[in-house]
ModelCIF file with pLDDT and N, C-alpha, C, O atoms, coordinates in Angstrom:
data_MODEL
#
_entry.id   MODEL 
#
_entity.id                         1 
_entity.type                       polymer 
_entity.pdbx_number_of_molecules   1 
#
_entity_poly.entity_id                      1 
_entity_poly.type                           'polypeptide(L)' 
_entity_poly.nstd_linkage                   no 
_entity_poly.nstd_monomer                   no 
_entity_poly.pdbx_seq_one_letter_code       
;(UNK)(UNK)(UNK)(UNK)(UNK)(UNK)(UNK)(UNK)(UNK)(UNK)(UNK)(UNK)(UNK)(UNK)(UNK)(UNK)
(UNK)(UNK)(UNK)(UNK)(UNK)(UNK)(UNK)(UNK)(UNK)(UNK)(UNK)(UNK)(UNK)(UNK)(UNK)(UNK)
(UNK)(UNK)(UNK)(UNK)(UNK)(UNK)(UNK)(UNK)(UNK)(UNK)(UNK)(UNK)(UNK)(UNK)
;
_entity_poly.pdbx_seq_one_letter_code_can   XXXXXXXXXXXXXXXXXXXXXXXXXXXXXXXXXXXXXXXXXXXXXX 
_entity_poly.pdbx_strand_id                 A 
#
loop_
_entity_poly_seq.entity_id 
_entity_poly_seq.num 
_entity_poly_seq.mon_id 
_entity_poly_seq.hetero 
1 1  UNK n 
1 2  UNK n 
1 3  UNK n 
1 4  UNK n 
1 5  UNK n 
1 6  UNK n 
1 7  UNK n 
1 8  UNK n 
1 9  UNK n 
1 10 UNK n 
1 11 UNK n 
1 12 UNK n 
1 13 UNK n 
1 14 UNK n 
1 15 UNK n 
1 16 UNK n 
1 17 UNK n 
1 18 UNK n 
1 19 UNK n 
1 20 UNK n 
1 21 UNK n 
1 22 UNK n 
1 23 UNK n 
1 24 UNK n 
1 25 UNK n 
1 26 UNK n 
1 27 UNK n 
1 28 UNK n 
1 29 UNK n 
1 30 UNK n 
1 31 UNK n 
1 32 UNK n 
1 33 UNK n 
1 34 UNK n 
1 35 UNK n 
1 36 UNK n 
1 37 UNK n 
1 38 UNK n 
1 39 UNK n 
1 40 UNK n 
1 41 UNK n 
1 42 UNK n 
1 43 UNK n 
1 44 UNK n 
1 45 UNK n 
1 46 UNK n 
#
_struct_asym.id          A 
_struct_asym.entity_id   1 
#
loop_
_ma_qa_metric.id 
_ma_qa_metric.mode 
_ma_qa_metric.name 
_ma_qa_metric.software_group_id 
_ma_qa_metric.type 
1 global pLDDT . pLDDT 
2 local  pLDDT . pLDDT 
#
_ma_qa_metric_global.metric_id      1 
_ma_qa_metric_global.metric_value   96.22 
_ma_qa_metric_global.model_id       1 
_ma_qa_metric_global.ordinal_id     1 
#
loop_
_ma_qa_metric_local.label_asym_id 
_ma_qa_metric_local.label_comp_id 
_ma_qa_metric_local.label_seq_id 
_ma_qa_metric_local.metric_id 
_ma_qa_metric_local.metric_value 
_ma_qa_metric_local.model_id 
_ma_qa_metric_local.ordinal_id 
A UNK 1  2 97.00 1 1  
A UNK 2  2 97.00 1 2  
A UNK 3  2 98.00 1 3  
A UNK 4  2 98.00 1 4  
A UNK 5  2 97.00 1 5  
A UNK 6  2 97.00 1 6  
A UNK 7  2 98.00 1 7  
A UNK 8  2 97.00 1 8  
A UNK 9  2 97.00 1 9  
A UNK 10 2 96.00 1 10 
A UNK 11 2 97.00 1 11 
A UNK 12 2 96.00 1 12 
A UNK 13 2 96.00 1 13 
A UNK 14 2 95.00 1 14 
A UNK 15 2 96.00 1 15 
A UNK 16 2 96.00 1 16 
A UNK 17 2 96.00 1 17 
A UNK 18 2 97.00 1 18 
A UNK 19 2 98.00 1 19 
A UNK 20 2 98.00 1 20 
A UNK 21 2 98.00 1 21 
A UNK 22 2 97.00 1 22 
A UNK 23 2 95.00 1 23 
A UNK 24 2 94.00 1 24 
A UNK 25 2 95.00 1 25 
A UNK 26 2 95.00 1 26 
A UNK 27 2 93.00 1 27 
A UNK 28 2 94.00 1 28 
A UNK 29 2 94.00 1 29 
A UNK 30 2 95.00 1 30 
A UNK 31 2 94.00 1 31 
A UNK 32 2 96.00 1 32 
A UNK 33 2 96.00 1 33 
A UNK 34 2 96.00 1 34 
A UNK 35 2 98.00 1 35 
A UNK 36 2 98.00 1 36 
A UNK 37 2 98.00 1 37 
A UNK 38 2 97.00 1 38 
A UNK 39 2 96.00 1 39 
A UNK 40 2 97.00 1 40 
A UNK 41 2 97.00 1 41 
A UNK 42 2 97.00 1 42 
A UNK 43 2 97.00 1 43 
A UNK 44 2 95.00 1 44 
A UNK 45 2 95.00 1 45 
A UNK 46 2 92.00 1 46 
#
loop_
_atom_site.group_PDB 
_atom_site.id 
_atom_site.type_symbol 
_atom_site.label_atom_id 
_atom_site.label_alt_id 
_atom_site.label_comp_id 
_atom_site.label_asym_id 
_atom_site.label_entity_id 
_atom_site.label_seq_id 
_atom_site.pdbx_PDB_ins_code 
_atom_site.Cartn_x 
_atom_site.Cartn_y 
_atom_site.Cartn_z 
_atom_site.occupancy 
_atom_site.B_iso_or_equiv 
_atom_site.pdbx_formal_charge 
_atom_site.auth_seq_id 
_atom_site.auth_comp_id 
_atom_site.auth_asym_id 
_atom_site.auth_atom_id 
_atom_site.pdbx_PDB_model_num 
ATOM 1   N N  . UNK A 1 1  ? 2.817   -3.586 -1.042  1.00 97.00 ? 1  UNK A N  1 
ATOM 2   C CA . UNK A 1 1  ? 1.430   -3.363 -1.459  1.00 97.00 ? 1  UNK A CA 1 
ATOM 3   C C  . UNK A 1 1  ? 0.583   -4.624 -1.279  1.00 97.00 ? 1  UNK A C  1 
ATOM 4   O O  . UNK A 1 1  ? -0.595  -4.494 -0.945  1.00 97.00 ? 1  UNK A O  1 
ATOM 5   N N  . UNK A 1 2  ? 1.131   -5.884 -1.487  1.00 97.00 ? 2  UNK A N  1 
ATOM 6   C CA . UNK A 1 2  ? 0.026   -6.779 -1.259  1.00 97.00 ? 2  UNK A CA 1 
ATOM 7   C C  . UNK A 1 2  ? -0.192  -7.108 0.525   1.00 97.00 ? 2  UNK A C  1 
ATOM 8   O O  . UNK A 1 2  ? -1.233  -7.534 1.024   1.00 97.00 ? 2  UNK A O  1 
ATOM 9   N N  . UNK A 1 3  ? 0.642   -6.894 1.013   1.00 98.00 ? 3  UNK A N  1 
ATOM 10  C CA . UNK A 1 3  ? 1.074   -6.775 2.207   1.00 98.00 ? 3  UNK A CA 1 
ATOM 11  C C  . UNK A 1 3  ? -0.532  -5.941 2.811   1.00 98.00 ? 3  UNK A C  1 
ATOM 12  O O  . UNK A 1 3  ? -1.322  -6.430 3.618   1.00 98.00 ? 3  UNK A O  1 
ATOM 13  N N  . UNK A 1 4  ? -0.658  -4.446 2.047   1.00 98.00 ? 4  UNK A N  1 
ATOM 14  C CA . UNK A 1 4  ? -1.885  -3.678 2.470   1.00 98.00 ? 4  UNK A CA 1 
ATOM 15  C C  . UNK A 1 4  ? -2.643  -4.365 1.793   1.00 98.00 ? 4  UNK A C  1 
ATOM 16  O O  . UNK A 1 4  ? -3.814  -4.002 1.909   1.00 98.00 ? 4  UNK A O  1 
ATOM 17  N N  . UNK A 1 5  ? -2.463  -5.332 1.031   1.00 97.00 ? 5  UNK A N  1 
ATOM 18  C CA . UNK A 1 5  ? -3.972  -6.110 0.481   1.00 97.00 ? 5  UNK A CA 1 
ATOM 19  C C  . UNK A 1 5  ? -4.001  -6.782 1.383   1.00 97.00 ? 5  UNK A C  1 
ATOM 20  O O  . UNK A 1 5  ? -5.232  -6.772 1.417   1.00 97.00 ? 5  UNK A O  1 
ATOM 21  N N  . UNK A 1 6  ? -3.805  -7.254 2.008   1.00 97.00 ? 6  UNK A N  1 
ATOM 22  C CA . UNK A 1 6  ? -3.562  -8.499 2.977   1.00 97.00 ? 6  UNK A CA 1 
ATOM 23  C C  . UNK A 1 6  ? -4.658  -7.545 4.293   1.00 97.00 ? 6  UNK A C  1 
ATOM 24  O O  . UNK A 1 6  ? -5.745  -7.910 4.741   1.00 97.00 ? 6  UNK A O  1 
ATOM 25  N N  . UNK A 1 7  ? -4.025  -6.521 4.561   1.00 98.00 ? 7  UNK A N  1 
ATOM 26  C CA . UNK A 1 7  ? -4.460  -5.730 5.572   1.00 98.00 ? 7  UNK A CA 1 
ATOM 27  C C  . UNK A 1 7  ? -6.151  -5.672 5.009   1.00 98.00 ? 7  UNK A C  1 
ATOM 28  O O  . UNK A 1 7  ? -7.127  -5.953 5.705   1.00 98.00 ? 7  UNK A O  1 
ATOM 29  N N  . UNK A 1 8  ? -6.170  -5.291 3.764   1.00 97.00 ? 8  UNK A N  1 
ATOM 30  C CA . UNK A 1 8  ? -7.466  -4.449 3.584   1.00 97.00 ? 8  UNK A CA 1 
ATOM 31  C C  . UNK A 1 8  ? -8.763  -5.874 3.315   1.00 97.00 ? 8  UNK A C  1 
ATOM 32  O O  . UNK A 1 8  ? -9.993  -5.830 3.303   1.00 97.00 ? 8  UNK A O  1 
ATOM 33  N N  . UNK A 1 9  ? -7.895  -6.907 3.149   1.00 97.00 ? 9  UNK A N  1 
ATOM 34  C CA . UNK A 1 9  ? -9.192  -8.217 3.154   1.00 97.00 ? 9  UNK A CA 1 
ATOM 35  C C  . UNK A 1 9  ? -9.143  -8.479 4.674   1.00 97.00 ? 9  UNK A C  1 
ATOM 36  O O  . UNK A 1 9  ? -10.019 -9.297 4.955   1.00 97.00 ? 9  UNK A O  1 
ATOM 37  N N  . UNK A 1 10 ? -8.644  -8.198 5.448   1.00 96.00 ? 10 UNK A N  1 
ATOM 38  C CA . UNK A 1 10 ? -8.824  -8.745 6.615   1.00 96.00 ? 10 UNK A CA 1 
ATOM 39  C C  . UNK A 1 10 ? -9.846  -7.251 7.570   1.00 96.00 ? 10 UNK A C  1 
ATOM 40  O O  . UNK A 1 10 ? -10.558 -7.334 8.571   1.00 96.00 ? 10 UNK A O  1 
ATOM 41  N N  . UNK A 1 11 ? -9.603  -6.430 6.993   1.00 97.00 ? 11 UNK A N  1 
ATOM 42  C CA . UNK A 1 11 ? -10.797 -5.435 7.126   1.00 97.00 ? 11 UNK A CA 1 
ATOM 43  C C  . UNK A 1 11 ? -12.135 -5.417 6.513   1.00 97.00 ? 11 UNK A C  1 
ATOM 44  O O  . UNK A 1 11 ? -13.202 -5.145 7.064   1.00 97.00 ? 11 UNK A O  1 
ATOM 45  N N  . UNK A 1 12 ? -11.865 -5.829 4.997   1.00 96.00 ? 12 UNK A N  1 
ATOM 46  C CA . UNK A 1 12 ? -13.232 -5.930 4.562   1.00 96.00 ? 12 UNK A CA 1 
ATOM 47  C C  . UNK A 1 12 ? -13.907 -7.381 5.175   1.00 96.00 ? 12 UNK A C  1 
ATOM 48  O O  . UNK A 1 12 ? -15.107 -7.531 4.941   1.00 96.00 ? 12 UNK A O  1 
ATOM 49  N N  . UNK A 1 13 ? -13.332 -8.270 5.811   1.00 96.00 ? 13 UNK A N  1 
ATOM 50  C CA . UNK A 1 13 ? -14.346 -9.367 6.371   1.00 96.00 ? 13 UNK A CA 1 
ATOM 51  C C  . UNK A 1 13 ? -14.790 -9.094 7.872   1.00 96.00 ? 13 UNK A C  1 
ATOM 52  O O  . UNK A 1 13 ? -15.359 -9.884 8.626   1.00 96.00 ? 13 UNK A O  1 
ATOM 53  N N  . UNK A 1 14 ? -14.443 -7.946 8.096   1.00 95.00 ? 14 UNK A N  1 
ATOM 54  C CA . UNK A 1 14 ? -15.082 -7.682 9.178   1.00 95.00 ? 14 UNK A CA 1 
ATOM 55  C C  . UNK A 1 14 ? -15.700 -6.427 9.406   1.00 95.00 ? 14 UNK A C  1 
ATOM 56  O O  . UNK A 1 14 ? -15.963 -5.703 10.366  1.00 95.00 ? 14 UNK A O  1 
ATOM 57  N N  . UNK A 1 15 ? -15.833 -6.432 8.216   1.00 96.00 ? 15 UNK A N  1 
ATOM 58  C CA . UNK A 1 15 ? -16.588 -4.746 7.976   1.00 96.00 ? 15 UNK A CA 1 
ATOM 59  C C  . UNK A 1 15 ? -16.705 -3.804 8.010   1.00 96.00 ? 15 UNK A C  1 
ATOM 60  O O  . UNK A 1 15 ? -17.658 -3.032 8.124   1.00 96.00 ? 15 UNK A O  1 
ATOM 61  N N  . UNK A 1 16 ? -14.987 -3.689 7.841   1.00 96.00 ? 16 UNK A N  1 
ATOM 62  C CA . UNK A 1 16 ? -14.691 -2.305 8.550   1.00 96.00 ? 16 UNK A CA 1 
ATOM 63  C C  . UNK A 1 16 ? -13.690 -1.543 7.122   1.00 96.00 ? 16 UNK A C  1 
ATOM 64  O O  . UNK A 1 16 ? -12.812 -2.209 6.573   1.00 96.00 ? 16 UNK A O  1 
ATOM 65  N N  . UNK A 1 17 ? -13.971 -0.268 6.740   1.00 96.00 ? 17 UNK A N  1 
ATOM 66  C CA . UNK A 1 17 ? -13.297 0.195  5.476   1.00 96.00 ? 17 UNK A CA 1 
ATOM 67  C C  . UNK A 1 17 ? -11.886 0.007  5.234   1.00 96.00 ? 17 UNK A C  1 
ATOM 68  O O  . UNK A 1 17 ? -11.172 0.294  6.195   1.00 96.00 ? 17 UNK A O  1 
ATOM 69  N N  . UNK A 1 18 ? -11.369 -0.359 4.306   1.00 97.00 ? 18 UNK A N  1 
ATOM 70  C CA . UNK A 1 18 ? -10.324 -0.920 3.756   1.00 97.00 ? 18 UNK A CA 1 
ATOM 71  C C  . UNK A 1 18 ? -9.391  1.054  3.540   1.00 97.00 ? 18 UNK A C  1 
ATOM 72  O O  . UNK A 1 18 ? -9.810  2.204  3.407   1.00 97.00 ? 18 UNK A O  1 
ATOM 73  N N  . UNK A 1 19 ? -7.854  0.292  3.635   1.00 98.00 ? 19 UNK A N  1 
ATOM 74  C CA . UNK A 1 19 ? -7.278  1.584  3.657   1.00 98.00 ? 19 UNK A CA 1 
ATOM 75  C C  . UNK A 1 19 ? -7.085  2.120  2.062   1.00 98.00 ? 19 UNK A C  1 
ATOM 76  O O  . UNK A 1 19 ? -6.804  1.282  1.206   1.00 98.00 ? 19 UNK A O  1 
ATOM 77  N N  . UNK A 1 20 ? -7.221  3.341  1.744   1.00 98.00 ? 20 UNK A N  1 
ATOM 78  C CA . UNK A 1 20 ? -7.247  3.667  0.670   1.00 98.00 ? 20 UNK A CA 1 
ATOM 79  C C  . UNK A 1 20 ? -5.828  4.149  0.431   1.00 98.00 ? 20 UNK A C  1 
ATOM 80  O O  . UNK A 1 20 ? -5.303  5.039  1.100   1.00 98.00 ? 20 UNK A O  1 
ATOM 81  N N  . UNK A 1 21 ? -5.025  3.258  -0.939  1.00 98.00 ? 21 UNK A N  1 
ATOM 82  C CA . UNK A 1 21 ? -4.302  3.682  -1.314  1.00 98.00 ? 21 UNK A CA 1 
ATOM 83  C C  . UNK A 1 21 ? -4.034  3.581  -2.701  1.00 98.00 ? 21 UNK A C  1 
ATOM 84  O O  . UNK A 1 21 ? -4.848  2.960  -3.384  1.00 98.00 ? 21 UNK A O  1 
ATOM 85  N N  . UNK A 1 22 ? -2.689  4.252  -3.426  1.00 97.00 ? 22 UNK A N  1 
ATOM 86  C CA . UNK A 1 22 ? -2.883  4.377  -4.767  1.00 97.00 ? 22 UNK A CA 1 
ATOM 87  C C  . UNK A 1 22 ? -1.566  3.391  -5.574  1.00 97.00 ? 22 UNK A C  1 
ATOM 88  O O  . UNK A 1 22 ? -0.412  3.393  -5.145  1.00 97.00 ? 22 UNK A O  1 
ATOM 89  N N  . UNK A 1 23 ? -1.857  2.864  -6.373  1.00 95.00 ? 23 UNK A N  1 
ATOM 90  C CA . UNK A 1 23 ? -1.190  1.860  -7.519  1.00 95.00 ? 23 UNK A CA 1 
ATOM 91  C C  . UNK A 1 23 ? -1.926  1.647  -8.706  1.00 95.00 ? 23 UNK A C  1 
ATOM 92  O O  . UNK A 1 23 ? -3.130  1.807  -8.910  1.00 95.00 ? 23 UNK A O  1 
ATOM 93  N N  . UNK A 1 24 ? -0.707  1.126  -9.725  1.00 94.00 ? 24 UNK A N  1 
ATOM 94  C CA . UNK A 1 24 ? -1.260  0.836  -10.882 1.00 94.00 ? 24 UNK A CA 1 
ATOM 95  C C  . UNK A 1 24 ? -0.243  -0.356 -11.688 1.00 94.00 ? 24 UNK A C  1 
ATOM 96  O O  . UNK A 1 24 ? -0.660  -1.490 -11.926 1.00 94.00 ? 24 UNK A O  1 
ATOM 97  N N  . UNK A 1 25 ? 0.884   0.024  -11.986 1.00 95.00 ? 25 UNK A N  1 
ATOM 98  C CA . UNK A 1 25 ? 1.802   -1.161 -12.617 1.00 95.00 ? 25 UNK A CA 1 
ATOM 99  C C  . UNK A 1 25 ? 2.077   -2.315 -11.832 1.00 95.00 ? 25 UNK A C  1 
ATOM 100 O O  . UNK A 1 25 ? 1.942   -3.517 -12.061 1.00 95.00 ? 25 UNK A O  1 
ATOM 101 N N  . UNK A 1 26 ? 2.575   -1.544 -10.659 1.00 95.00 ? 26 UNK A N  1 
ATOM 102 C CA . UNK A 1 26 ? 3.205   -2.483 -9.613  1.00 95.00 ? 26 UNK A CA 1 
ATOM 103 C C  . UNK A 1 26 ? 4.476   -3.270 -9.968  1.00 95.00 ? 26 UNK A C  1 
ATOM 104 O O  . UNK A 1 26 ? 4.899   -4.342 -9.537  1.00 95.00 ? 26 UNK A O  1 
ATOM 105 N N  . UNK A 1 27 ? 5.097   -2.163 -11.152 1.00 93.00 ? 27 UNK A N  1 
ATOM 106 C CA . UNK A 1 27 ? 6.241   -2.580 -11.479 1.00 93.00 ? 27 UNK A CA 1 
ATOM 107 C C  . UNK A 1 27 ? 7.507   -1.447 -11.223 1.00 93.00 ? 27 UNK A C  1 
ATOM 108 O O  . UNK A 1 27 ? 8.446   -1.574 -12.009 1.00 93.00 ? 27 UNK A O  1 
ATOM 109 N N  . UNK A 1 28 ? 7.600   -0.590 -10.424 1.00 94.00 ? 28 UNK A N  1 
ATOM 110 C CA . UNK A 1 28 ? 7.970   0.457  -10.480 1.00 94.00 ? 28 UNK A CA 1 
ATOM 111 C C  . UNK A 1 28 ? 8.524   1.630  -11.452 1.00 94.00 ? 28 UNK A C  1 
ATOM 112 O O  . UNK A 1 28 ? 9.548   2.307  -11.544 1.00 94.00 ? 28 UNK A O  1 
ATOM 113 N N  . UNK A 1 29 ? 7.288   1.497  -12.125 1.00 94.00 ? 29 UNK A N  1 
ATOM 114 C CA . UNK A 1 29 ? 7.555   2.760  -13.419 1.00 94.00 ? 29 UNK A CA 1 
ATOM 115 C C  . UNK A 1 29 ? 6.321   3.923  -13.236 1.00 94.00 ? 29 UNK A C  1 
ATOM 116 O O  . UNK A 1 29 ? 6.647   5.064  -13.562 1.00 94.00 ? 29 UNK A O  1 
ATOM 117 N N  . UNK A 1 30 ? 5.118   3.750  -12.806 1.00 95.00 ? 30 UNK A N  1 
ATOM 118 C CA . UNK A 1 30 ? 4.245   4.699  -12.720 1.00 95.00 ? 30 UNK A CA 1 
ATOM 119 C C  . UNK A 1 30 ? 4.342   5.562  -11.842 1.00 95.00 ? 30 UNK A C  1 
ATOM 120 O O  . UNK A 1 30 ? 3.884   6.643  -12.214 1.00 95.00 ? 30 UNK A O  1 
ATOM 121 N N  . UNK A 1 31 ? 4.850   5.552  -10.559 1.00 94.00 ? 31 UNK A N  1 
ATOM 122 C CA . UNK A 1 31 ? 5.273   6.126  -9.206  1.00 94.00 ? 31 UNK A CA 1 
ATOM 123 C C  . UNK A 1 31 ? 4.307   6.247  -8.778  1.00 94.00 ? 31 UNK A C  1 
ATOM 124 O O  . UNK A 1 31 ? 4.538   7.204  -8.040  1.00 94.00 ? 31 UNK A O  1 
ATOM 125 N N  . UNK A 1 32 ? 3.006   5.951  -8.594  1.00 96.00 ? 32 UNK A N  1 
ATOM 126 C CA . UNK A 1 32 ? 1.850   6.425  -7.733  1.00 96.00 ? 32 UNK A CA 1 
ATOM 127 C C  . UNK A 1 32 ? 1.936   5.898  -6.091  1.00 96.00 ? 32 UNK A C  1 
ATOM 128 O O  . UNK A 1 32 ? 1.585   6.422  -5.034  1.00 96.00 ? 32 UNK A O  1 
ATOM 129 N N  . UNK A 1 33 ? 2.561   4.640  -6.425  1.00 96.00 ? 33 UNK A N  1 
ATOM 130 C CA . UNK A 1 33 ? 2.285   3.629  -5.251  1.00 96.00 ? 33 UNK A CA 1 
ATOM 131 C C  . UNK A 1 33 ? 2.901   4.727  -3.881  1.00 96.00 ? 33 UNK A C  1 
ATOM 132 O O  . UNK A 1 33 ? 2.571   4.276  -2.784  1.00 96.00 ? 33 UNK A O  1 
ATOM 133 N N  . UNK A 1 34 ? 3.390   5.519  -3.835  1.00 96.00 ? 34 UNK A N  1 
ATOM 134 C CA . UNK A 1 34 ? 4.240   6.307  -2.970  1.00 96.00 ? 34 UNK A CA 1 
ATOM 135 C C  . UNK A 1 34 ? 3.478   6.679  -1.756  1.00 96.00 ? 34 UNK A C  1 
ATOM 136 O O  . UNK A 1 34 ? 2.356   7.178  -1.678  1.00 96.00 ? 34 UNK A O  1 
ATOM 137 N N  . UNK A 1 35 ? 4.455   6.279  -0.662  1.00 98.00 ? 35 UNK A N  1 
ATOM 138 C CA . UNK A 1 35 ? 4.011   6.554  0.486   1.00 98.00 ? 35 UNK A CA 1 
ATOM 139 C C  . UNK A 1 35 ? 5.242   6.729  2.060   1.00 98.00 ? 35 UNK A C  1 
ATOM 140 O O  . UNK A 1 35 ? 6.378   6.258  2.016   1.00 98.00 ? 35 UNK A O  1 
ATOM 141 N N  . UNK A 1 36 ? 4.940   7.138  2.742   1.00 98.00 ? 36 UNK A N  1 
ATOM 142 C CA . UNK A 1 36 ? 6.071   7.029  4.008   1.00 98.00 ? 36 UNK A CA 1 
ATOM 143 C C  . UNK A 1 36 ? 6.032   6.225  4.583   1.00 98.00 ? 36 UNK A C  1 
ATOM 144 O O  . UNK A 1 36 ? 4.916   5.871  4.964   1.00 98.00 ? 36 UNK A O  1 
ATOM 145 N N  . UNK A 1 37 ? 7.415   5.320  5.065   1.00 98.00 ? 37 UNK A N  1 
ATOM 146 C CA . UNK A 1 37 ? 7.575   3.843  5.857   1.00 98.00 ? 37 UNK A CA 1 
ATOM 147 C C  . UNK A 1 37 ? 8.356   4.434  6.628   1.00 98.00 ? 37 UNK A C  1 
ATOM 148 O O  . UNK A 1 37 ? 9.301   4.950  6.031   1.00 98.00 ? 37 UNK A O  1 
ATOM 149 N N  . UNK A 1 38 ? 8.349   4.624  8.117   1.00 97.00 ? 38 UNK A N  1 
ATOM 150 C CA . UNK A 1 38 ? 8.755   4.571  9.077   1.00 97.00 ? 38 UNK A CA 1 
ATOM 151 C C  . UNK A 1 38 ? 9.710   6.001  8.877   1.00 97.00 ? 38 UNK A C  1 
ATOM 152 O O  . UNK A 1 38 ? 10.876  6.071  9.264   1.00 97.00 ? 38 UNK A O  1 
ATOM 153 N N  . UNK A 1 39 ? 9.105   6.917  8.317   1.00 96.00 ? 39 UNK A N  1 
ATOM 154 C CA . UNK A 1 39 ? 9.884   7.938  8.104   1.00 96.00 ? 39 UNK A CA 1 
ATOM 155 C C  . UNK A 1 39 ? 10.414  8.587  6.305   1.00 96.00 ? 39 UNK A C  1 
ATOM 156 O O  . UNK A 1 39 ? 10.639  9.689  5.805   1.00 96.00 ? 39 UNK A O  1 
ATOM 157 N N  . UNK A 1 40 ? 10.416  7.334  5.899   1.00 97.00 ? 40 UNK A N  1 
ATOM 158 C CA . UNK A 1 40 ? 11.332  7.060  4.609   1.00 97.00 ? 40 UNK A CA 1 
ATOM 159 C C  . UNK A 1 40 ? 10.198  7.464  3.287   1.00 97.00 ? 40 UNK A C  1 
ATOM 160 O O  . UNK A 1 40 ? 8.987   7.246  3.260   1.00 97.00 ? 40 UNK A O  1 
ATOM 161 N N  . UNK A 1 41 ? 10.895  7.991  2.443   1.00 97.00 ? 41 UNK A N  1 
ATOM 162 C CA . UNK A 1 41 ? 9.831   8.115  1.235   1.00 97.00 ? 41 UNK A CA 1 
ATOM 163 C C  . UNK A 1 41 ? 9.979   6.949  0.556   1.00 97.00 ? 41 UNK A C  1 
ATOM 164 O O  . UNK A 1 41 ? 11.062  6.899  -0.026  1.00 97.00 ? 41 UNK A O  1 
ATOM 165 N N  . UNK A 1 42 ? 9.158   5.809  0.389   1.00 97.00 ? 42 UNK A N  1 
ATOM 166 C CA . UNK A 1 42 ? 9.292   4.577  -0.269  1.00 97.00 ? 42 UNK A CA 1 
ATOM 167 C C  . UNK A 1 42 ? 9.744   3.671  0.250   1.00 97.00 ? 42 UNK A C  1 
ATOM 168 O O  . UNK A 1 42 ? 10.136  2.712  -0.415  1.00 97.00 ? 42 UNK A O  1 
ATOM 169 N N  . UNK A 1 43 ? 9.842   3.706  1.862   1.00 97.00 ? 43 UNK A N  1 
ATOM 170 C CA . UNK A 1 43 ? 10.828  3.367  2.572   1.00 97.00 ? 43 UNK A CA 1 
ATOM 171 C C  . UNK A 1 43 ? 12.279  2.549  2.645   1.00 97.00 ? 43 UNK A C  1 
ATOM 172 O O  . UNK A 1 43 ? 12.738  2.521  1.503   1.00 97.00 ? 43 UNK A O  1 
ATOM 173 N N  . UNK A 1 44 ? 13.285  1.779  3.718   1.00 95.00 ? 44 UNK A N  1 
ATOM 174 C CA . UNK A 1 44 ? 14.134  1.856  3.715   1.00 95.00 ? 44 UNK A CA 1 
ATOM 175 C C  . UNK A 1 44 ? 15.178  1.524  2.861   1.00 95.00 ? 44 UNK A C  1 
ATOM 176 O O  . UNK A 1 44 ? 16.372  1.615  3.146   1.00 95.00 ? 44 UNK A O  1 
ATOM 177 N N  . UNK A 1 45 ? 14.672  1.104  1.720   1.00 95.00 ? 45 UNK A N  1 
ATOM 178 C CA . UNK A 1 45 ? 15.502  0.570  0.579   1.00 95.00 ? 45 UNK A CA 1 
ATOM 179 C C  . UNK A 1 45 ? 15.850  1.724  -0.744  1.00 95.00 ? 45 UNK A C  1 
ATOM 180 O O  . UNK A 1 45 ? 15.016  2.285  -1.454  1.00 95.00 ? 45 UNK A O  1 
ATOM 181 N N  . UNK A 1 46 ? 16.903  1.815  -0.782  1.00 92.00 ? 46 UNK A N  1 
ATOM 182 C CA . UNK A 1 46 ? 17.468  2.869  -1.669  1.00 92.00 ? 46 UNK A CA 1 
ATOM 183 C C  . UNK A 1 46 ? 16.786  2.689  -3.268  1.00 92.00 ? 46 UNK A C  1 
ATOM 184 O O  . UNK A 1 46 ? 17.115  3.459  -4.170  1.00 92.00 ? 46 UNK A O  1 
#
């Protein structure tokens, strides 16, 4: 996730819309953060 922060400041300085995604703890207890990596639900780590 900071990884897509990383992505989404390097979009917002060039003015272009930041990717929308969802989090909240960032501790893995809320489950929102969920998404597909290269296939994988949450990707490749068990």
């Amino acid at each position: 996730l900071e990884m897509l922060d990383t992505l989404n400041e390097q979009l917002a300085s060039k003015g272009e819309a930041p990717v929308a995604f969802e989090s909240d703890c960032r501790e893995g207890i809320c489950g929102s953060c969920g998404v597909m990596i290269n296939g994988a639900a949450h990707g490749p780590i068990g």
